[in-house]
C-alpha atoms as a PDB file:
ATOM      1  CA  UNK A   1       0.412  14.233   8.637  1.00  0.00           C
ATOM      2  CA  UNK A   2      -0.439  11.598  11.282  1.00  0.00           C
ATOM      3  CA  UNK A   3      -3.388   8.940  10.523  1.00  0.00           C
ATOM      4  CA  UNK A   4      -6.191   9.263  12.286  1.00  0.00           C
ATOM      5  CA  UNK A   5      -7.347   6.443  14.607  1.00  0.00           C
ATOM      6  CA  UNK A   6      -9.291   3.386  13.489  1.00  0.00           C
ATOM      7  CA  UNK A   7     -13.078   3.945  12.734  1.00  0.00           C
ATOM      8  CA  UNK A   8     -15.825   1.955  15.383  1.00  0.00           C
ATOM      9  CA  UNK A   9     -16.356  -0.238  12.377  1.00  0.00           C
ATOM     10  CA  UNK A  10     -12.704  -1.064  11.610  1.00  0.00           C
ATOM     11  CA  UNK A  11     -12.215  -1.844  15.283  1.00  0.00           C
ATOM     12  CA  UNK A  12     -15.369  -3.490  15.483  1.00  0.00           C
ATOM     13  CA  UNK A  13     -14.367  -6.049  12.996  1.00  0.00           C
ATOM     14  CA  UNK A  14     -10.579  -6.347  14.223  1.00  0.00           C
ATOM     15  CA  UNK A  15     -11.073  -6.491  17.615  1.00  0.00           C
ATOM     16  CA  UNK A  16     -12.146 -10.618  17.657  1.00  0.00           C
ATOM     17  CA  UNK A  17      -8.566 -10.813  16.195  1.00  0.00           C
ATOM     18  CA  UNK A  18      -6.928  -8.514  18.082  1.00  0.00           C
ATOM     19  CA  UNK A  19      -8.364 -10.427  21.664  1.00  0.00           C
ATOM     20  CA  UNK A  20      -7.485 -13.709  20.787  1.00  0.00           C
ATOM     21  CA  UNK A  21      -3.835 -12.573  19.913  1.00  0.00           C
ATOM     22  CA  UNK A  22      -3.195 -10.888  22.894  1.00  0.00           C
ATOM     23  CA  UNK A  23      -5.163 -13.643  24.803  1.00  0.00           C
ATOM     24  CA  UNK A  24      -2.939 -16.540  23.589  1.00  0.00           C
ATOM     25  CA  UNK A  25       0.329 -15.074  22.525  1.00  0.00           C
ATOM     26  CA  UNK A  26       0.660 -11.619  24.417  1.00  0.00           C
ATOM     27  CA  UNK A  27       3.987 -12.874  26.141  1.00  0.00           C
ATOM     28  CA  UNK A  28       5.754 -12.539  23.162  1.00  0.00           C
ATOM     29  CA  UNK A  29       4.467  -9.897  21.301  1.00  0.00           C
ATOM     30  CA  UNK A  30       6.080  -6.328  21.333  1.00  0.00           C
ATOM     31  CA  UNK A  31       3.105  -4.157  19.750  1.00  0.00           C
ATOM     32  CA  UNK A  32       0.119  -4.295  16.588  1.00  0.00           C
ATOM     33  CA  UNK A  33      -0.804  -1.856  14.596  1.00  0.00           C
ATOM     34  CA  UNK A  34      -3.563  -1.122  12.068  1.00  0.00           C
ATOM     35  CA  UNK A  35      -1.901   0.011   8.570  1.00  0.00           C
ATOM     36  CA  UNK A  36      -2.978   1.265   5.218  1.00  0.00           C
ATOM     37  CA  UNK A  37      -6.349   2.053   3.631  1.00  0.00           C
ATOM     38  CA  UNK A  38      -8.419   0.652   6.929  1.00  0.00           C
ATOM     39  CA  UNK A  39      -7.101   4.449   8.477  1.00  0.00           C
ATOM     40  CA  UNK A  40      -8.600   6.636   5.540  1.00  0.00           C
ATOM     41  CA  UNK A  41     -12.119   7.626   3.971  1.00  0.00           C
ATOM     42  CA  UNK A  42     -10.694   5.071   0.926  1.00  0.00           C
ATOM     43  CA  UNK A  43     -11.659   2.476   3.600  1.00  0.00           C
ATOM     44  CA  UNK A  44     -14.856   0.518   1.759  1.00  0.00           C
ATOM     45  CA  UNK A  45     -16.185  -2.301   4.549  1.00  0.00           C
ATOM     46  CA  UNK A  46     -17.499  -4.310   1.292  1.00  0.00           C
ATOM     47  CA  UNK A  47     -14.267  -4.370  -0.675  1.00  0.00           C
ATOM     48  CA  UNK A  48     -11.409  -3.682   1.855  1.00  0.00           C
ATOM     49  CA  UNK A  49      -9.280  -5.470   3.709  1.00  0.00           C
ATOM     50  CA  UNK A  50      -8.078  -4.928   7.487  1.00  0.00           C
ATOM     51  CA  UNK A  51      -4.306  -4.781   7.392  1.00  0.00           C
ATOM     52  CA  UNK A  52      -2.117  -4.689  10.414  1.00  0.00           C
ATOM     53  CA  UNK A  53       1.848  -4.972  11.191  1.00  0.00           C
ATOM     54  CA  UNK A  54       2.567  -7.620  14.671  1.00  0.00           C
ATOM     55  CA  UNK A  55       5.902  -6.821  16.007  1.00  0.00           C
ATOM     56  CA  UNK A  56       7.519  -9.542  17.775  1.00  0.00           C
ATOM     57  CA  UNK A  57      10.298  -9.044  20.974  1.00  0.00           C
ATOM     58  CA  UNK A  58      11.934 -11.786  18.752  1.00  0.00           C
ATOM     59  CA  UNK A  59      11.504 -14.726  15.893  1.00  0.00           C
ATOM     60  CA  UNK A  60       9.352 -17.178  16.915  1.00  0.00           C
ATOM     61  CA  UNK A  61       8.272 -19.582  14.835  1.00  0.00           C
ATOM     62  CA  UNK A  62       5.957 -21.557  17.244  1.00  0.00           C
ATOM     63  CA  UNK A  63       3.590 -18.165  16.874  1.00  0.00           C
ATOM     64  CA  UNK A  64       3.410 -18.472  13.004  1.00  0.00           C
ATOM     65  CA  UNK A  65       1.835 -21.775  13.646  1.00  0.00           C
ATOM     66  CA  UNK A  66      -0.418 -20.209  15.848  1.00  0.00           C
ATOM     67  CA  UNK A  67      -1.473 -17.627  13.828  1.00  0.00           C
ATOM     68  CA  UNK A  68      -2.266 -19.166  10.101  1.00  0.00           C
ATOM     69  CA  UNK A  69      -5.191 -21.268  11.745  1.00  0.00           C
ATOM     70  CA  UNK A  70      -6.982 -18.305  11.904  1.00  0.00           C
ATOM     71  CA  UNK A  71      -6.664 -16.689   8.486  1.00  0.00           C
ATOM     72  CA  UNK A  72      -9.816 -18.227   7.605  1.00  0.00           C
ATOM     73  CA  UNK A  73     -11.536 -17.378  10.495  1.00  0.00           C
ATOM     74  CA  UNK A  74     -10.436 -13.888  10.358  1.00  0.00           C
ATOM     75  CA  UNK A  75     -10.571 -13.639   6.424  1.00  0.00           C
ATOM     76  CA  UNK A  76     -14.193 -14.257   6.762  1.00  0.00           C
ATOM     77  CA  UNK A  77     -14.284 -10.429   8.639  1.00  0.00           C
ATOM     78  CA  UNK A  78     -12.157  -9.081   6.012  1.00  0.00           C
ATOM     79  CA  UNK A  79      -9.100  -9.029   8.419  1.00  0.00           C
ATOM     80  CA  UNK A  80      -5.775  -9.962   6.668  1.00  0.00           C
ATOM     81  CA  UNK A  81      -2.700 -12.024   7.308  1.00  0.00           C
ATOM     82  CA  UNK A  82      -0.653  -9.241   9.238  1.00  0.00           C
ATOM     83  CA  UNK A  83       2.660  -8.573   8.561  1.00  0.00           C
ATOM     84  CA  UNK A  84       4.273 -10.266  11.268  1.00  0.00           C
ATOM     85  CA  UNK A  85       8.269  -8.835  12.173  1.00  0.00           C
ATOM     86  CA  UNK A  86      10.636  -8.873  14.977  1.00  0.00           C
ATOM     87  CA  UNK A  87      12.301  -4.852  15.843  1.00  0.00           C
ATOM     88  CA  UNK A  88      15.601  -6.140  14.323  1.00  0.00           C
ATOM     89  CA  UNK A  89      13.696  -6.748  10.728  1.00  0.00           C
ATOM     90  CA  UNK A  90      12.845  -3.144  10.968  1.00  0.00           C
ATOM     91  CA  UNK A  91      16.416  -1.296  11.400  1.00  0.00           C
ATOM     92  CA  UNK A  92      17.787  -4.278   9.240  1.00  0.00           C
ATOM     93  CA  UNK A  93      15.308  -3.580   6.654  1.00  0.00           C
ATOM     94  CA  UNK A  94      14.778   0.029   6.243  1.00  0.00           C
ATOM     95  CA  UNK A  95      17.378   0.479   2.925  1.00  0.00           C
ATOM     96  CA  UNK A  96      15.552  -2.429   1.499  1.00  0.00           C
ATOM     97  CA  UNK A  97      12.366  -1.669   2.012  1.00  0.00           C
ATOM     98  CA  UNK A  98      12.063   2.054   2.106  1.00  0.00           C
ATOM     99  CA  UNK A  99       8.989   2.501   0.429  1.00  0.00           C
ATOM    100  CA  UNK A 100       7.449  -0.205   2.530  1.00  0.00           C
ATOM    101  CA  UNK A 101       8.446   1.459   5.564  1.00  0.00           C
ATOM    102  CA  UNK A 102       7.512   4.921   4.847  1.00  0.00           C
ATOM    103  CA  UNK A 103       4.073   3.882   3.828  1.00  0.00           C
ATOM    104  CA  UNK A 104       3.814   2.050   7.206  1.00  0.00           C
ATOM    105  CA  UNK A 105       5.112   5.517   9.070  1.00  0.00           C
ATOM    106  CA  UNK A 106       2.878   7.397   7.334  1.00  0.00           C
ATOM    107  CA  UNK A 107      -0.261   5.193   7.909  1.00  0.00           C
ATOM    108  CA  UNK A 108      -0.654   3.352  11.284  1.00  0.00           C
ATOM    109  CA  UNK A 109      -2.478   3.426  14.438  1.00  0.00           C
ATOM    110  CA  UNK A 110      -0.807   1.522  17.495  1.00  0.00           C
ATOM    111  CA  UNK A 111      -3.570  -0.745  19.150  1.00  0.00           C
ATOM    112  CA  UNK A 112      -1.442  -2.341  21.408  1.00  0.00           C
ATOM    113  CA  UNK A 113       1.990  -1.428  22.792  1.00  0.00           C
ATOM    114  CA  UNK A 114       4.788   0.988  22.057  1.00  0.00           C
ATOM    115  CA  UNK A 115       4.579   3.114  18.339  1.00  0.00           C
ATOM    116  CA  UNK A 116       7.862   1.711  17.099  1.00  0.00           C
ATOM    117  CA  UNK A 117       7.348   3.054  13.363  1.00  0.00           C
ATOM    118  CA  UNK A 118       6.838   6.748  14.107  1.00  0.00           C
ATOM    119  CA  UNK A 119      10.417   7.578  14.401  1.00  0.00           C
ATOM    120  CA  UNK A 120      11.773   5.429  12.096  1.00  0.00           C
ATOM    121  CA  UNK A 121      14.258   7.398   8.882  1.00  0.00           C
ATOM    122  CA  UNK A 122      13.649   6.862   5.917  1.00  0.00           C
ATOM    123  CA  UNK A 123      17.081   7.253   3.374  1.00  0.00           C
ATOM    124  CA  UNK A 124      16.012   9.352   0.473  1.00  0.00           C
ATOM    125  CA  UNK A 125      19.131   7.839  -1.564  1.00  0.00           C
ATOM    126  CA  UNK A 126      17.304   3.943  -0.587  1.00  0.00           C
ATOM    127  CA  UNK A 127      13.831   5.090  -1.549  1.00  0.00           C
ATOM    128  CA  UNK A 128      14.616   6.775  -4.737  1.00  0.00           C
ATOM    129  CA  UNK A 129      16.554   3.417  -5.751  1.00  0.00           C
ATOM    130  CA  UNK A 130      13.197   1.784  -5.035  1.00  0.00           C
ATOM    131  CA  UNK A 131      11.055   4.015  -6.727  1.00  0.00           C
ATOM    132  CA  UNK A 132      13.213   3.590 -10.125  1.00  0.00           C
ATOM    133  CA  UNK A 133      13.008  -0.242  -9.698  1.00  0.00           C
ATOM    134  CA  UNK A 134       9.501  -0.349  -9.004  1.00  0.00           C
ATOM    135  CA  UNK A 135       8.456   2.277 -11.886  1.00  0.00           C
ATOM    136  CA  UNK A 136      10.820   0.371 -14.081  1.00  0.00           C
ATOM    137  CA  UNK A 137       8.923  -3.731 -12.701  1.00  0.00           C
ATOM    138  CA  UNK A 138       5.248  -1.810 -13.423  1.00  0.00           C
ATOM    139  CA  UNK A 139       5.889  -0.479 -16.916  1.00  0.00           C
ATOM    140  CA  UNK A 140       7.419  -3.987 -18.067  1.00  0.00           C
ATOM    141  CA  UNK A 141       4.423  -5.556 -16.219  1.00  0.00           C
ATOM    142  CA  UNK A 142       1.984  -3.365 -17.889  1.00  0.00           C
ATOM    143  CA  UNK A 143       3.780  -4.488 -21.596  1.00  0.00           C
ATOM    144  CA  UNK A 144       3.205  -8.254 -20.398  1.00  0.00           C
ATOM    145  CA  UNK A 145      -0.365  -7.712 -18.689  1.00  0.00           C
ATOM    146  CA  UNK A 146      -1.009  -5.940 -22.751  1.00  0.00           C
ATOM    147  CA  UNK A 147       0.011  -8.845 -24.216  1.00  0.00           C
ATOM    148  CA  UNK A 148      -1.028 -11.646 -22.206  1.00  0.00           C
ATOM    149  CA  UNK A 149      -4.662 -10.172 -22.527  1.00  0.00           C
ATOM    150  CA  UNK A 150      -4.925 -11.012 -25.951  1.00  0.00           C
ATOM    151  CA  UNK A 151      -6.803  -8.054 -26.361  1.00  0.00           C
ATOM    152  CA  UNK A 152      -9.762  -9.603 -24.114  1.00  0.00           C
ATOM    153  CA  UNK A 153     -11.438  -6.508 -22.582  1.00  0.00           C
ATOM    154  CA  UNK A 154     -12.449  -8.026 -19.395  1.00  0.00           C
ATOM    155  CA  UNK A 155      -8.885  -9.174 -19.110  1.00  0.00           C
ATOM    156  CA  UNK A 156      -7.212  -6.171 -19.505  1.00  0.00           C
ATOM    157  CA  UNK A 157      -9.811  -4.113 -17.689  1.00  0.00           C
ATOM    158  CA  UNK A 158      -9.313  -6.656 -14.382  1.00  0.00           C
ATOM    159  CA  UNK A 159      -5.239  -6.174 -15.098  1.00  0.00           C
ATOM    160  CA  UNK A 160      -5.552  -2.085 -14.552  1.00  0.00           C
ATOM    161  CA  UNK A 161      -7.904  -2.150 -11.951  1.00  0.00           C
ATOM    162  CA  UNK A 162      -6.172  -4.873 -10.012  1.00  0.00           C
ATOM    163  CA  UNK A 163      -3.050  -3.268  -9.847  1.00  0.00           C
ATOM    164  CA  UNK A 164      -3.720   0.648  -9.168  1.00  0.00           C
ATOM    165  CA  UNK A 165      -4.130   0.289  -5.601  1.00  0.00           C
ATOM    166  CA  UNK A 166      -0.069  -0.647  -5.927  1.00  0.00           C
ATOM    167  CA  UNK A 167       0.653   2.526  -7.658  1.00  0.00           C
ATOM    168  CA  UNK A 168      -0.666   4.868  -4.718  1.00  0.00           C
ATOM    169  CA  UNK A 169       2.262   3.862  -2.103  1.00  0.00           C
ATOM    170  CA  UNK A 170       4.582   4.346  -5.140  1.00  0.00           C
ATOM    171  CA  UNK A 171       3.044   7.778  -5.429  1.00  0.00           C
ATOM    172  CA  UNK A 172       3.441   8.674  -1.628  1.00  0.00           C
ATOM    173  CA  UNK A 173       7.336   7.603  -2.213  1.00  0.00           C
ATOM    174  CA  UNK A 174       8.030   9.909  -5.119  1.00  0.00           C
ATOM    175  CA  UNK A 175       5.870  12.922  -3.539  1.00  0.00           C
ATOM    176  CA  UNK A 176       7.864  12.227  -0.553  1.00  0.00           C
ATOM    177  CA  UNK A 177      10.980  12.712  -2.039  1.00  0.00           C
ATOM    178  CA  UNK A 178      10.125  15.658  -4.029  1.00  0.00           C
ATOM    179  CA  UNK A 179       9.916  17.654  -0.500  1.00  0.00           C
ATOM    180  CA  UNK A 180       6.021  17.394  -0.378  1.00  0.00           C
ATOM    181  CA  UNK A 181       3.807  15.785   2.368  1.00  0.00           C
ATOM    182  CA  UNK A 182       2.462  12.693   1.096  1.00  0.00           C
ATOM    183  CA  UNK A 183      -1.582  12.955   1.545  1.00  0.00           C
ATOM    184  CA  UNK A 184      -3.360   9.631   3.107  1.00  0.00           C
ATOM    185  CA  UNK A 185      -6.257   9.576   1.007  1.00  0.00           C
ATOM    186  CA  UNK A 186      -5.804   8.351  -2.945  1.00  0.00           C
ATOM    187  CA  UNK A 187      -7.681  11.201  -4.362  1.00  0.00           C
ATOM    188  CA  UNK A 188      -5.167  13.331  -2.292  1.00  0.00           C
ATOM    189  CA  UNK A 189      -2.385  11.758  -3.369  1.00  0.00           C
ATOM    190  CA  UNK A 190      -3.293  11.962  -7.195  1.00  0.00           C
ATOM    191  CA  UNK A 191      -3.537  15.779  -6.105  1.00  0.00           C
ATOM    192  CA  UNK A 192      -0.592  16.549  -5.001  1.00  0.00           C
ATOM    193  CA  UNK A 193       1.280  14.607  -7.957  1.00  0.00           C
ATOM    194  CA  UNK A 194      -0.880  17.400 -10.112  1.00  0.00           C
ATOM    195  CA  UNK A 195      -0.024  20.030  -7.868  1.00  0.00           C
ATOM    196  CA  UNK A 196       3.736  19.213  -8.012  1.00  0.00           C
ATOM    197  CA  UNK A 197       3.402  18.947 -12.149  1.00  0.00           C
ATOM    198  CA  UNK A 198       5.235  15.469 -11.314  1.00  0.00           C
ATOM    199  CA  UNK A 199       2.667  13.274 -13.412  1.00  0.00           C
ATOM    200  CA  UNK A 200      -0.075  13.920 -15.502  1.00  0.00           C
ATOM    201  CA  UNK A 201      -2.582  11.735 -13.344  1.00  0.00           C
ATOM    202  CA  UNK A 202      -6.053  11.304 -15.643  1.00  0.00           C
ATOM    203  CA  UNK A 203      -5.404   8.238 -16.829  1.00  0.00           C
ATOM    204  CA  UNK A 204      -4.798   7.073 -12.819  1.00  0.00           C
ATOM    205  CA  UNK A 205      -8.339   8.989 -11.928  1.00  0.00           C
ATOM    206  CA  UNK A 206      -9.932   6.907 -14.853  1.00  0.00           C
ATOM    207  CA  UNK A 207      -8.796   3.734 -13.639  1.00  0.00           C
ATOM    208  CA  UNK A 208      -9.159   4.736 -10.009  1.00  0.00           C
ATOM    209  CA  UNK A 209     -12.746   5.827 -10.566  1.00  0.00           C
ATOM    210  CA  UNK A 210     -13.502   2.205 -12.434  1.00  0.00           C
ATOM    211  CA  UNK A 211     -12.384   0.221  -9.080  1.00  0.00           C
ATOM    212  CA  UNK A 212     -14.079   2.046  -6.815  1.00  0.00           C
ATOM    213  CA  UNK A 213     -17.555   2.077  -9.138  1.00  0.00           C
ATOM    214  CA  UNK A 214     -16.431  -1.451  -9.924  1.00  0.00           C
ATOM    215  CA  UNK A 215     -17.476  -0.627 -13.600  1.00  0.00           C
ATOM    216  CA  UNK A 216     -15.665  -1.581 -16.638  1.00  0.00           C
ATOM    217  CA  UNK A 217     -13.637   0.778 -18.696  1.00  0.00           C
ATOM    218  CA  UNK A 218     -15.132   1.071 -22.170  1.00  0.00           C
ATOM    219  CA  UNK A 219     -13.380  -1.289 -24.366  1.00  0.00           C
ATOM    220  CA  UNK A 220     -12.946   1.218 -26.777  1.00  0.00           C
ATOM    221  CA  UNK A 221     -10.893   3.347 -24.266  1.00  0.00           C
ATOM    222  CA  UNK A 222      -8.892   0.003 -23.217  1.00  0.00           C
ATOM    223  CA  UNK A 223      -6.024   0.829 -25.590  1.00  0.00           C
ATOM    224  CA  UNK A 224      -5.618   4.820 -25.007  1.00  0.00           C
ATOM    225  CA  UNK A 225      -5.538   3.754 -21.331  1.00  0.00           C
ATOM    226  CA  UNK A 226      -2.262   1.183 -21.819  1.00  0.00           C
ATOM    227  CA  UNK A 227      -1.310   4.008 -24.319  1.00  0.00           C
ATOM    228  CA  UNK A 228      -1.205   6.923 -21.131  1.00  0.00           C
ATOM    229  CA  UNK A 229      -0.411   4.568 -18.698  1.00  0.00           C
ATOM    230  CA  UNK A 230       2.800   4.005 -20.359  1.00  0.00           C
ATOM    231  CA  UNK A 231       3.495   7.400 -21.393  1.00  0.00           C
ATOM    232  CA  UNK A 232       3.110   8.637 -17.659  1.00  0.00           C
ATOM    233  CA  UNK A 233       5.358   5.740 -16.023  1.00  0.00           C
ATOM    234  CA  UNK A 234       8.131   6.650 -18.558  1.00  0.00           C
ATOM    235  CA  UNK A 235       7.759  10.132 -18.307  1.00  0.00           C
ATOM    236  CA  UNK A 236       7.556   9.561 -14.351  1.00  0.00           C
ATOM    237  CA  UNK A 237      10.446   7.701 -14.448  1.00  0.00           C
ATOM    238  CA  UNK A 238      12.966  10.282 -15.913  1.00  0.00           C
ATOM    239  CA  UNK A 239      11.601  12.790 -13.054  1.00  0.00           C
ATOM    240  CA  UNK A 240      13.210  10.599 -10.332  1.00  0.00           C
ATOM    241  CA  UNK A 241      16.607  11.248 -11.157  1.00  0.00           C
ATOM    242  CA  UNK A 242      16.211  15.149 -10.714  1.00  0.00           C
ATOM    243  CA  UNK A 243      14.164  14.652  -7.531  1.00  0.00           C
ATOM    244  CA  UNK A 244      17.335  15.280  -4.663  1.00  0.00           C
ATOM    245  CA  UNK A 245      18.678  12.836  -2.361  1.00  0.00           C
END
């Protein structure tokens, strides 16, 4: 499945950044891209952020100074620092970062330059290693984010929704490695979990469904949602190890 290209509005509001880049600092620059949520319907121009990927021909630290002047500038358009890497960090990088990386592959749009993530391989034996670690880092996190809350709804309710956005690239990783094409959309991915019985995902919808209504869960509810969300990482967990590599 290939991302489809930025929206008018996306490019409307990343082009200012995009111009002065290429108008200062083109010499050394090997190719941008657009990444994540900015390519999908998920993309909400009052809550989400503009992320992008600069490749560099090589490390050069005189462009980092150029470029955090203008976070604030840009951060004011909802543009975002951009991952900022050299073409040896990527083949260096790929069994450390697999999930990373995939998500990246899966969900970019070249704006300027050669696409130098489409043909990029992913190790299955890397990404499942990452997928236990990270399942494994979210379900301790979840215990702590429980008890640090000290049972404060608002707390607790700002701890789930924060943090589900994280869960969907996990997602993508595990689907991926099951032998299924990871969908682009979070409703889609959520889907296909269901479809591949990998992961009960209601408890995922609820929260889901509270960020993007930027409601609060019922503080009633707060407790059977730690309760599922729990349940599901566990049971998610033990599902890796019979996924193949």
């Amino acid at each position: 499945m290939t991302a489809p290209p930025p929206s008018p509005e996306v490019m409307e509001r990343f082009r200012p950044f995009l111009e002065e880049i290429l108008k200062e600092r083109s010499a050394v620059i090997d190719s941008i891209h657009i990444t994540g949520s900015a390519l999908t319907a998920d993309y909400n121009p009052k809550r989400s952020d503009i992320n992008s990927v600069i490749v560099l021909k090589e490390p050069d630290l005189d462009f980092f100074e150029f470029l955090a002047p203008l976070g604030k500038k840009y951060g004011k358009r909802s543009v975002a620092a951009p991952l900022v890497i050299t073409p040896s960090d990527i083949h260096t990088s790929l069994d450390v970062f697999p999930l990373e990386f995939l998500n990246i592959r899966l969900l970019h749009k070249t704006v300027h330059g050669t696409d130098c993530f489409q043909d990029i391989e992913i190790a299955p034996a890397d990404l499942r290693g990452q997928c236990e670690r990270e399942i494994r880092s979210r379900l301790i996190g979840l215990r702590q984010a429980y008890l640090s809350s000290a049972a404060d709804p608002r707390v607790l309710t700002e701890a789930f929704v924060s943090t589900i956005s994280g869960y969907i690239p996990l997602f993508r990783g595990i689907l991926y490695l099951s032998g299924a094409a990871p969908p682009l959309e979070n409703q889609g991915v959520l889907d296909a979990l269901d479809r591949a019985s990998l992961l009960d995902t209601e408890v995922f919808r609820t929260v889901l469904k509270a960020k993007n209504s930027q409601k609060k869960i019922a503080a009633e509810s707060l407790g059977q949602v730690f309760r599922k969300y729990s349940e599901a990482l566990e049971t998610l967990g033990g599902r890796i190890d019979a996924l193949c590599c």
